[in-house]
C-alpha atoms as a PDB file:
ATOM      1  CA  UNK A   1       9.974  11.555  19.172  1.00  0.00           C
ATOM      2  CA  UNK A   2       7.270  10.191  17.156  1.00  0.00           C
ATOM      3  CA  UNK A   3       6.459   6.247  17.377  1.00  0.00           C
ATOM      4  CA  UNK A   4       4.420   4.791  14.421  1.00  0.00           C
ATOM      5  CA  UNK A   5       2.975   1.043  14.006  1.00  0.00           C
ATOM      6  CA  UNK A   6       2.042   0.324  11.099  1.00  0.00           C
ATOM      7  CA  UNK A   7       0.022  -2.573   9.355  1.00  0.00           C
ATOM      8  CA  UNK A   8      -1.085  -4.185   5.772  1.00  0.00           C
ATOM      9  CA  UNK A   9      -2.638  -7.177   4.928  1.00  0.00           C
ATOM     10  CA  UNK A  10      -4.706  -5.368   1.826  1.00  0.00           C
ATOM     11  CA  UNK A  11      -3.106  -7.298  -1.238  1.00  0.00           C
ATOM     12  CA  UNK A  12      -1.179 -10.977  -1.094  1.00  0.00           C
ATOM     13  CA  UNK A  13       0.918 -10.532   2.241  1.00  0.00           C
ATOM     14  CA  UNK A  14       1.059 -10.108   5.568  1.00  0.00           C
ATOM     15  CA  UNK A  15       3.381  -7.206   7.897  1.00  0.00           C
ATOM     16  CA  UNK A  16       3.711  -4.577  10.569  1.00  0.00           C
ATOM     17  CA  UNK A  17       6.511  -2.498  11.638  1.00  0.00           C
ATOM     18  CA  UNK A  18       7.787  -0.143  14.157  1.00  0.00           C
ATOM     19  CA  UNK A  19       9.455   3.272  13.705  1.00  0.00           C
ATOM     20  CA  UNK A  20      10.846   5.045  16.384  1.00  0.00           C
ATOM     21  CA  UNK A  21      11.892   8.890  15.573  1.00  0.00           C
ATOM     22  CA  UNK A  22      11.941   7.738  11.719  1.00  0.00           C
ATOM     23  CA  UNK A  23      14.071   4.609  12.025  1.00  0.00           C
ATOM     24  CA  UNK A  24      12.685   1.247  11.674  1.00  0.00           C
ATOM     25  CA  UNK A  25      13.191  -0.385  14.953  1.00  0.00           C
ATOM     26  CA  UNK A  26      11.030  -3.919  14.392  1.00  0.00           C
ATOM     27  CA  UNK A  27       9.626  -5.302  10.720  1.00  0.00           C
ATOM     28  CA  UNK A  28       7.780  -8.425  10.153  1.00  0.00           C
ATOM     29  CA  UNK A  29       6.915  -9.662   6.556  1.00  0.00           C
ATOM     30  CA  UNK A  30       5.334 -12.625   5.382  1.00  0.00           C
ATOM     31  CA  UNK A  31       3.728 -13.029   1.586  1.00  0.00           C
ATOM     32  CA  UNK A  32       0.512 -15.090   1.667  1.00  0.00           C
ATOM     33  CA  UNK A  33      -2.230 -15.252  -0.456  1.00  0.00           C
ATOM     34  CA  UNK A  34      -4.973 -16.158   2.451  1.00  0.00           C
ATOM     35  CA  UNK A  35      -4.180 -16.616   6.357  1.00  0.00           C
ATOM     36  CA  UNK A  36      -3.616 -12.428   7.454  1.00  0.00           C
ATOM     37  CA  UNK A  37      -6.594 -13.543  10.043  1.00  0.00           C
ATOM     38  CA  UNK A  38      -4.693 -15.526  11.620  1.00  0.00           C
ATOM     39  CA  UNK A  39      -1.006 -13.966  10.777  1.00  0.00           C
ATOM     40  CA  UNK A  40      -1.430 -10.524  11.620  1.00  0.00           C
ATOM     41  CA  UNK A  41      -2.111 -10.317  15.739  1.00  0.00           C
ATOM     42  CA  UNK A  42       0.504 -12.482  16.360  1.00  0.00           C
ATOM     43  CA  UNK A  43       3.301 -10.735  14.191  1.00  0.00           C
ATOM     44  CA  UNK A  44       2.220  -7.479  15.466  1.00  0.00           C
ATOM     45  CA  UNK A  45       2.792  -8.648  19.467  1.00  0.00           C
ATOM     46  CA  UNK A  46       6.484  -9.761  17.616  1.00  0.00           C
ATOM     47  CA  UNK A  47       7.028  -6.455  16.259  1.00  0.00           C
ATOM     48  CA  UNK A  48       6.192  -5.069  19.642  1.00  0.00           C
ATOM     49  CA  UNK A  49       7.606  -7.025  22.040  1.00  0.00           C
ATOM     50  CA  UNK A  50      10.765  -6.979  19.895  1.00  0.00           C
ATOM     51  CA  UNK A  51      11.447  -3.324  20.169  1.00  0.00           C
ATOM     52  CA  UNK A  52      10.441  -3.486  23.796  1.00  0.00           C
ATOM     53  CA  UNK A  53       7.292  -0.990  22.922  1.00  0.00           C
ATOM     54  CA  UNK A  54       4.014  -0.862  25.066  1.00  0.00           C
ATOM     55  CA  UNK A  55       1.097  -0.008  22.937  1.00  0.00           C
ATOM     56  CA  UNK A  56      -0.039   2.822  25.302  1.00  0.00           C
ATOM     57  CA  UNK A  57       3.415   4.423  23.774  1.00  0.00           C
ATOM     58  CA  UNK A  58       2.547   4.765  20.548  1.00  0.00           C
ATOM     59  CA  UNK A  59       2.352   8.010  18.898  1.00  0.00           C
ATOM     60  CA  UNK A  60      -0.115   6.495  15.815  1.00  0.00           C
ATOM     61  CA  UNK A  61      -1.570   3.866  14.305  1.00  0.00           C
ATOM     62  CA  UNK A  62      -1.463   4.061  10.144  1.00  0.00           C
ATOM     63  CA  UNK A  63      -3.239   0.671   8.380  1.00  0.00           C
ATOM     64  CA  UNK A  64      -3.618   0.360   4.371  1.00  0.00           C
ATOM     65  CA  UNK A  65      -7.226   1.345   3.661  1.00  0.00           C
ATOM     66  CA  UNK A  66      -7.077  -0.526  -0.366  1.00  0.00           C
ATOM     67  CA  UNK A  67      -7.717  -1.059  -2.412  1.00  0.00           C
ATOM     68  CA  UNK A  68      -6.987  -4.706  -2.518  1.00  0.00           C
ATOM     69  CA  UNK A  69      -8.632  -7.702  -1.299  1.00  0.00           C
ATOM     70  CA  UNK A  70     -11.722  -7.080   0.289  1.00  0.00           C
ATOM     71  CA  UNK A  71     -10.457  -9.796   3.058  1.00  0.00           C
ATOM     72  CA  UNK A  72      -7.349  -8.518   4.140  1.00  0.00           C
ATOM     73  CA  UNK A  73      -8.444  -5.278   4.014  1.00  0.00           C
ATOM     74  CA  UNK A  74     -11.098  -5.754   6.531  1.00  0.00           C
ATOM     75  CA  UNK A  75      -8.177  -7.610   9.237  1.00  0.00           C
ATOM     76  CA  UNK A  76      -5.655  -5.022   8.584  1.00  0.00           C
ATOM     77  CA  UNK A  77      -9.045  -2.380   9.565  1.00  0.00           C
ATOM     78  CA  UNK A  78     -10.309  -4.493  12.312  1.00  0.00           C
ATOM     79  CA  UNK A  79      -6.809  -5.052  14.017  1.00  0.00           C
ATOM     80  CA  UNK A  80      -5.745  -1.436  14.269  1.00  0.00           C
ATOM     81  CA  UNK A  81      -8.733  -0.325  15.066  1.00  0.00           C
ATOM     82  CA  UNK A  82      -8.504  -2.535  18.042  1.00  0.00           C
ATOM     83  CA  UNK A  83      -5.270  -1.473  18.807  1.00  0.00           C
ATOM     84  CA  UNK A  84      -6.677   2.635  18.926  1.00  0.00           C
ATOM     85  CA  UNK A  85     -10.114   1.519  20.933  1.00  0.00           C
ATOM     86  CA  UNK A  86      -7.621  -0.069  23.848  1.00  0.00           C
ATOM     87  CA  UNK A  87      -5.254   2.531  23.885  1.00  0.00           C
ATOM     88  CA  UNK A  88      -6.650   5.764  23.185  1.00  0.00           C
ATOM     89  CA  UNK A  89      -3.654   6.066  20.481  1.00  0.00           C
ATOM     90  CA  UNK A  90      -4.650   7.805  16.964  1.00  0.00           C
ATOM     91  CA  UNK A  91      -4.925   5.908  14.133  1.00  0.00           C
ATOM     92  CA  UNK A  92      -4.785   6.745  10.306  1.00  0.00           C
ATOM     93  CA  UNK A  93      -5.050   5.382   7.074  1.00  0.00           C
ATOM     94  CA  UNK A  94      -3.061   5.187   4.247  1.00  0.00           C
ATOM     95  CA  UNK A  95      -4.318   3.972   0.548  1.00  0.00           C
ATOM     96  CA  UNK A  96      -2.420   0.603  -1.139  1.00  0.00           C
ATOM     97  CA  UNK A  97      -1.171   2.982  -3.201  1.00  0.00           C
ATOM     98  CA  UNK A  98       0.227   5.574  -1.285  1.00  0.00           C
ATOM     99  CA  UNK A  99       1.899   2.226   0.476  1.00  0.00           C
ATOM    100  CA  UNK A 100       3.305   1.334  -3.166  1.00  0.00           C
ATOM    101  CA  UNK A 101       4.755   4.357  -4.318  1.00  0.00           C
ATOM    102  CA  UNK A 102       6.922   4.923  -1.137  1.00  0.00           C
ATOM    103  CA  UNK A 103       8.439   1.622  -2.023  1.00  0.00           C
ATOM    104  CA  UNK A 104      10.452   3.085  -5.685  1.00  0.00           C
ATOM    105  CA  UNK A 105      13.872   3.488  -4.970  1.00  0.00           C
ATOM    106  CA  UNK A 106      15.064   7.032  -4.965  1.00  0.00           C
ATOM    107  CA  UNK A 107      17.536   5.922  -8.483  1.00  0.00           C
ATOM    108  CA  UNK A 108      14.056   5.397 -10.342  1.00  0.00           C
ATOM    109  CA  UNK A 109      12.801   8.312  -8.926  1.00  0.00           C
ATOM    110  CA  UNK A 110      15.579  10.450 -10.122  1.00  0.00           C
ATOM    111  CA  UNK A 111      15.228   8.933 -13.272  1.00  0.00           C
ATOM    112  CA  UNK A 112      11.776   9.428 -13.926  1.00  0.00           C
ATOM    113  CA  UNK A 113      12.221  13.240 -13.016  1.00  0.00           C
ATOM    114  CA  UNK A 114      15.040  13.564 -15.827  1.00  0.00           C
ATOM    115  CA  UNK A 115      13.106  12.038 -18.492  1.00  0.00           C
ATOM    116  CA  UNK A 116       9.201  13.335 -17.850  1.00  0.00           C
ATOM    117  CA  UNK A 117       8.303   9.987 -16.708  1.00  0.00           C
ATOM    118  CA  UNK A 118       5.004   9.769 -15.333  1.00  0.00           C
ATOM    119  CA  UNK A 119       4.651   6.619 -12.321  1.00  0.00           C
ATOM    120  CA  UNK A 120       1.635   4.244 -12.751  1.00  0.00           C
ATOM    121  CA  UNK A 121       1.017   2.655  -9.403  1.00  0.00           C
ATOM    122  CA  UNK A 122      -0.899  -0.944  -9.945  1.00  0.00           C
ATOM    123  CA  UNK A 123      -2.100  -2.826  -7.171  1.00  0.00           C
ATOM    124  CA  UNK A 124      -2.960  -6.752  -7.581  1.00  0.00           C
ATOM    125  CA  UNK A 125      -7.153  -6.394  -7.634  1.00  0.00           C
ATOM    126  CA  UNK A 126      -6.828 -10.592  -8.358  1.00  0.00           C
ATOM    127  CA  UNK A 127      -9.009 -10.128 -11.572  1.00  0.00           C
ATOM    128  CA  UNK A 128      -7.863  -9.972 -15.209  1.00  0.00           C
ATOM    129  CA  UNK A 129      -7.149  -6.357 -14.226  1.00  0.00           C
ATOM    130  CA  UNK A 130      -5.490  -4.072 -11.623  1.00  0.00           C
ATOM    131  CA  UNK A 131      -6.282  -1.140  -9.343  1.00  0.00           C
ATOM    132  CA  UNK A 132      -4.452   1.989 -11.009  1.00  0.00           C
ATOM    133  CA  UNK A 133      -3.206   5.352  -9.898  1.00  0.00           C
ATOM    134  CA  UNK A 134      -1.139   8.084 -11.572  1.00  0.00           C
ATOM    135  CA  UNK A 135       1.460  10.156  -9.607  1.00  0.00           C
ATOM    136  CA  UNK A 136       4.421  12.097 -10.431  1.00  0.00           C
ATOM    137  CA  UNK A 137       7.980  11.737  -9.334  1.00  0.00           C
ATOM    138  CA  UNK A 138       7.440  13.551  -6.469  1.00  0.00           C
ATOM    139  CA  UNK A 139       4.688  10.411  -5.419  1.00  0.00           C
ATOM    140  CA  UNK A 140       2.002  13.380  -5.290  1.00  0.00           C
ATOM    141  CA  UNK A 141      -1.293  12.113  -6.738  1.00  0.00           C
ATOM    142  CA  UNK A 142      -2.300  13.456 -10.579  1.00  0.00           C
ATOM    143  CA  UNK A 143      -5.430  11.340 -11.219  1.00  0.00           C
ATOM    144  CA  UNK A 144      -7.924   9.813  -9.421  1.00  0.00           C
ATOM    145  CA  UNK A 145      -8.041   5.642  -9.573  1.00  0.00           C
ATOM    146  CA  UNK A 146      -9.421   3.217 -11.434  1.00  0.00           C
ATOM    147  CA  UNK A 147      -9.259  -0.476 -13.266  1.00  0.00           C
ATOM    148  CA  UNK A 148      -7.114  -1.233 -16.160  1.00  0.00           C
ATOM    149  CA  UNK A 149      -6.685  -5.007 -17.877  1.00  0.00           C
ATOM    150  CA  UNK A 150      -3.478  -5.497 -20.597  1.00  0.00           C
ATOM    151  CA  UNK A 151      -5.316  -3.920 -23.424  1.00  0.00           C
ATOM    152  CA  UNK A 152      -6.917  -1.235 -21.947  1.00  0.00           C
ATOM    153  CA  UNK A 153      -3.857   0.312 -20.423  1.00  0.00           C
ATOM    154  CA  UNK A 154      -2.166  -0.133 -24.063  1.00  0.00           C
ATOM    155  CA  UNK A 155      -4.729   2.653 -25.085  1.00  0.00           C
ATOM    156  CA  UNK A 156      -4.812   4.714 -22.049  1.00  0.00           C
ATOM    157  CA  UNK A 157      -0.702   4.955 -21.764  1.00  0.00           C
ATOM    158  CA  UNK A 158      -0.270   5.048 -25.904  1.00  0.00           C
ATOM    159  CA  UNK A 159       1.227   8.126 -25.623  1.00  0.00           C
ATOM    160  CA  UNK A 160       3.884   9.829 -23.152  1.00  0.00           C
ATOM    161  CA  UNK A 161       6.594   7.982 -20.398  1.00  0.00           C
ATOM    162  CA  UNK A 162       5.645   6.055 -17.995  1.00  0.00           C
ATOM    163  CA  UNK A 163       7.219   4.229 -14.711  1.00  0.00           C
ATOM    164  CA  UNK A 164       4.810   1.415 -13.638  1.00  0.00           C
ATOM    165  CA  UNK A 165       5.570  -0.017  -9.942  1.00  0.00           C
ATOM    166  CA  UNK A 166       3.362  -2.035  -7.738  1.00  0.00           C
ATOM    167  CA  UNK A 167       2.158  -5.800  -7.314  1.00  0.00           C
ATOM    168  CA  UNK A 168      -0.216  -5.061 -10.127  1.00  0.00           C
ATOM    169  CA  UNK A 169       2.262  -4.669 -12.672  1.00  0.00           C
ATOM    170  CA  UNK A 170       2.529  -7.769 -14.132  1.00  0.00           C
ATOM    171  CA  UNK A 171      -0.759  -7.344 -15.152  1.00  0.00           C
ATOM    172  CA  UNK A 172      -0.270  -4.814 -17.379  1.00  0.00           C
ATOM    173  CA  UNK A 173       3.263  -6.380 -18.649  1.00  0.00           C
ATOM    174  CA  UNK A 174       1.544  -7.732 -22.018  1.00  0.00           C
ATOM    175  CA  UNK A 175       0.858  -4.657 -22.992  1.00  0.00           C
ATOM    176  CA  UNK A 176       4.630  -3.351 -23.400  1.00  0.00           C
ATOM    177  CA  UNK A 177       6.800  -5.937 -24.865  1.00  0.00           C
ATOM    178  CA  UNK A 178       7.527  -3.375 -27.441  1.00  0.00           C
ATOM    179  CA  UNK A 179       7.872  -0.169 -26.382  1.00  0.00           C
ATOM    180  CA  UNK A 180      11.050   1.607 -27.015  1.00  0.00           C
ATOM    181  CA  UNK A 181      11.867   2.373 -23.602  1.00  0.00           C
ATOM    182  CA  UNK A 182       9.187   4.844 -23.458  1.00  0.00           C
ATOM    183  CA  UNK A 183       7.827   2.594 -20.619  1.00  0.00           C
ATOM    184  CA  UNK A 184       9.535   1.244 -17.658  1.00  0.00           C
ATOM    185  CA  UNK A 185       8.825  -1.479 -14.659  1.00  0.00           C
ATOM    186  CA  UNK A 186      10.200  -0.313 -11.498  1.00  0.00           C
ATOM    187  CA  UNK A 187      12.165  -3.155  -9.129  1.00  0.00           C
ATOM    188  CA  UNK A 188       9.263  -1.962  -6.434  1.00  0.00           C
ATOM    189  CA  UNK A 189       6.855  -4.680  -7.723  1.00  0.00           C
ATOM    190  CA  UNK A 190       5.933  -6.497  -4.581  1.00  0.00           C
ATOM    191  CA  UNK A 191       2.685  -6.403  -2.123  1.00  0.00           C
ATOM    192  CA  UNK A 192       2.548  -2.995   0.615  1.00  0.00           C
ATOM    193  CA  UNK A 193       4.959  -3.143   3.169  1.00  0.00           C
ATOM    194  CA  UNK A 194       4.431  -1.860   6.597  1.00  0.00           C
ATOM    195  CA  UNK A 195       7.657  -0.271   6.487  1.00  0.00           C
ATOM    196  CA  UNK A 196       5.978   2.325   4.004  1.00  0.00           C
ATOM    197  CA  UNK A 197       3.057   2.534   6.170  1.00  0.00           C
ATOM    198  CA  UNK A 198       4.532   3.462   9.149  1.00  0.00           C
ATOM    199  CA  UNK A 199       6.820   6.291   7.503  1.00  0.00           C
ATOM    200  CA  UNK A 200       4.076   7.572   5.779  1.00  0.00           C
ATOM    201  CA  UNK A 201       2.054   7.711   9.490  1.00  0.00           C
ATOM    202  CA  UNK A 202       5.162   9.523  10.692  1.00  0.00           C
ATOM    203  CA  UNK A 203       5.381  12.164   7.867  1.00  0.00           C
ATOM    204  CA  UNK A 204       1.576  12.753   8.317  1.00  0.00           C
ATOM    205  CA  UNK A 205       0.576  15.192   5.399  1.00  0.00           C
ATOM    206  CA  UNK A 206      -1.892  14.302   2.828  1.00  0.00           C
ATOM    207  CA  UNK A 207      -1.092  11.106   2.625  1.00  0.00           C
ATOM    208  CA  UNK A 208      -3.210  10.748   5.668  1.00  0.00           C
ATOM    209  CA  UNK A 209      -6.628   9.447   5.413  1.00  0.00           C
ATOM    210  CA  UNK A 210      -9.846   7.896   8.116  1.00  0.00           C
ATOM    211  CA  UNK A 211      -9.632   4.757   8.553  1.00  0.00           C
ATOM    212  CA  UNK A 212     -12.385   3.163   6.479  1.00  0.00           C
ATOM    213  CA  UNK A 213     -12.183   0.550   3.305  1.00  0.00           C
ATOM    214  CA  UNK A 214     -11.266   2.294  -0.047  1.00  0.00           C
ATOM    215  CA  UNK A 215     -12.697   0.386  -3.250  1.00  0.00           C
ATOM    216  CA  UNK A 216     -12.513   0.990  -6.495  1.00  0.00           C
ATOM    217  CA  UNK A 217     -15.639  -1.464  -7.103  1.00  0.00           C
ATOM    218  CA  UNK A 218     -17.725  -3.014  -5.108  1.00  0.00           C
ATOM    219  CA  UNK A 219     -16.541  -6.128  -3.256  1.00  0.00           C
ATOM    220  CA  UNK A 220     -17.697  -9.522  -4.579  1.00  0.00           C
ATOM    221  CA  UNK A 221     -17.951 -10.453  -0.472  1.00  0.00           C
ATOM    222  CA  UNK A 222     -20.475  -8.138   0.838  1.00  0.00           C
ATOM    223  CA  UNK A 223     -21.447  -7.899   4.633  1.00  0.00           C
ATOM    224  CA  UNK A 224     -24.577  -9.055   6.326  1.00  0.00           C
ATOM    225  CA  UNK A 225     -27.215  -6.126   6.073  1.00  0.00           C
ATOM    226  CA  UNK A 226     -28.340  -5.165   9.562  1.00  0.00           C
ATOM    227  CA  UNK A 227     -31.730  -6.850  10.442  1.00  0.00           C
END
């Protein structure tokens, strides 16, 4: 029996969530744009006291890595890594869009296998663009990430099928008023959940990562350099 917490607060909301032997047992989900600092201990000790779960029980700790807000991503870090120094419990990471992908219903899924469709996965960066990622349908990883605004993902996806999913999406909407169905937005368009977190943490695999920030740029809030 495997036991997996897991956390986000990396894009424009706040939750953690409990799976016991790959059932959700406890969820807690809030959308915010600012206030995970003060959110996300709180609604964790819900999640936990809810299913009736010590922390020393645990089987793993998984937290979204980014990329996102530099912010949130930093809580989400700082919270479970708490969590992993108290207990002794491992503790993973797993990237915003790893998180984002799980979310795509299995229908789309199917759907993008019968028609060649590759997935874009966007996540909200809170600039004129968003964070990018290309999988297949089988949410494996074809491309490594990067930044794409309206226009630039018009010339990057001019040719080919595509299934775009994440919080980042509407970004990139502008770009494909027009395009024969040759490009699709998936129904998955919200922030990470920790639902997706957690079952990722209990499928372990690849998906798997340390725990440290992933950016695609730099932050515009940098830390304090060590004196």
């Amino acid at each position: 029996m495997k036991t997996v917490l897991g956390i986000d607060a990396s894009t424009t909301a706040c939750s953690a969530a409990l799976i016991d032997d790959g059932r959700i047992i406890s969820w807690r989900f809030e959308a915010m744009e600012r206030g995970q600092a003060e959110r996300l201990n709180p609604m964790i000790g819900e999640v936990m006291a809810d299913a009736g779960c010590a922390f020393v029980d645990l089987s793993l700790v998984a937290v979204t890595t980014g990329p996102g807000a530099f912010t949130g991503i930093r809580i989400g870090l700082a919270c479970a890594r708490a969590i992993a120094l108290a207990t002794g419990v491992p503790l993973a990471g797993v990237t915003s869009f790893a998180a984002l992908a799980r979310a795509i219903p299995e229908s789309e899924l199917e759907e993008a296998r019968c028609n060649a469709r590759e997935i874009l996965v966007c996540v909200e960066g809170k600039r004129r663009d968003a964070f990018v990622q290309r999988f297949d349908a089988a949410l494996r990883p074809t491309g490594e990430a990067g930044a794409l605004d309206a226009a630039a993902a018009a010339r990057a996806l001019a040719e080919g099928s595509f299934l775009i999913a994440g919080d980042g999406a509407a970004r990139l909407a502008p770009a494909f008023a027009q395009t024969d169905g040759r490009v699709r937005f998936s129904a998955a368009a919200g922030p990470p959940d920790a639902r997706h977190v957690a079952a990722l943490g209990a499928a372990g695999g690849p998906s798997l990562l340390p725990p440290r920030p992933y950016y695609i740029r730099p932050p515009d809030a940098r830390l304090p350099a060590r004196t």
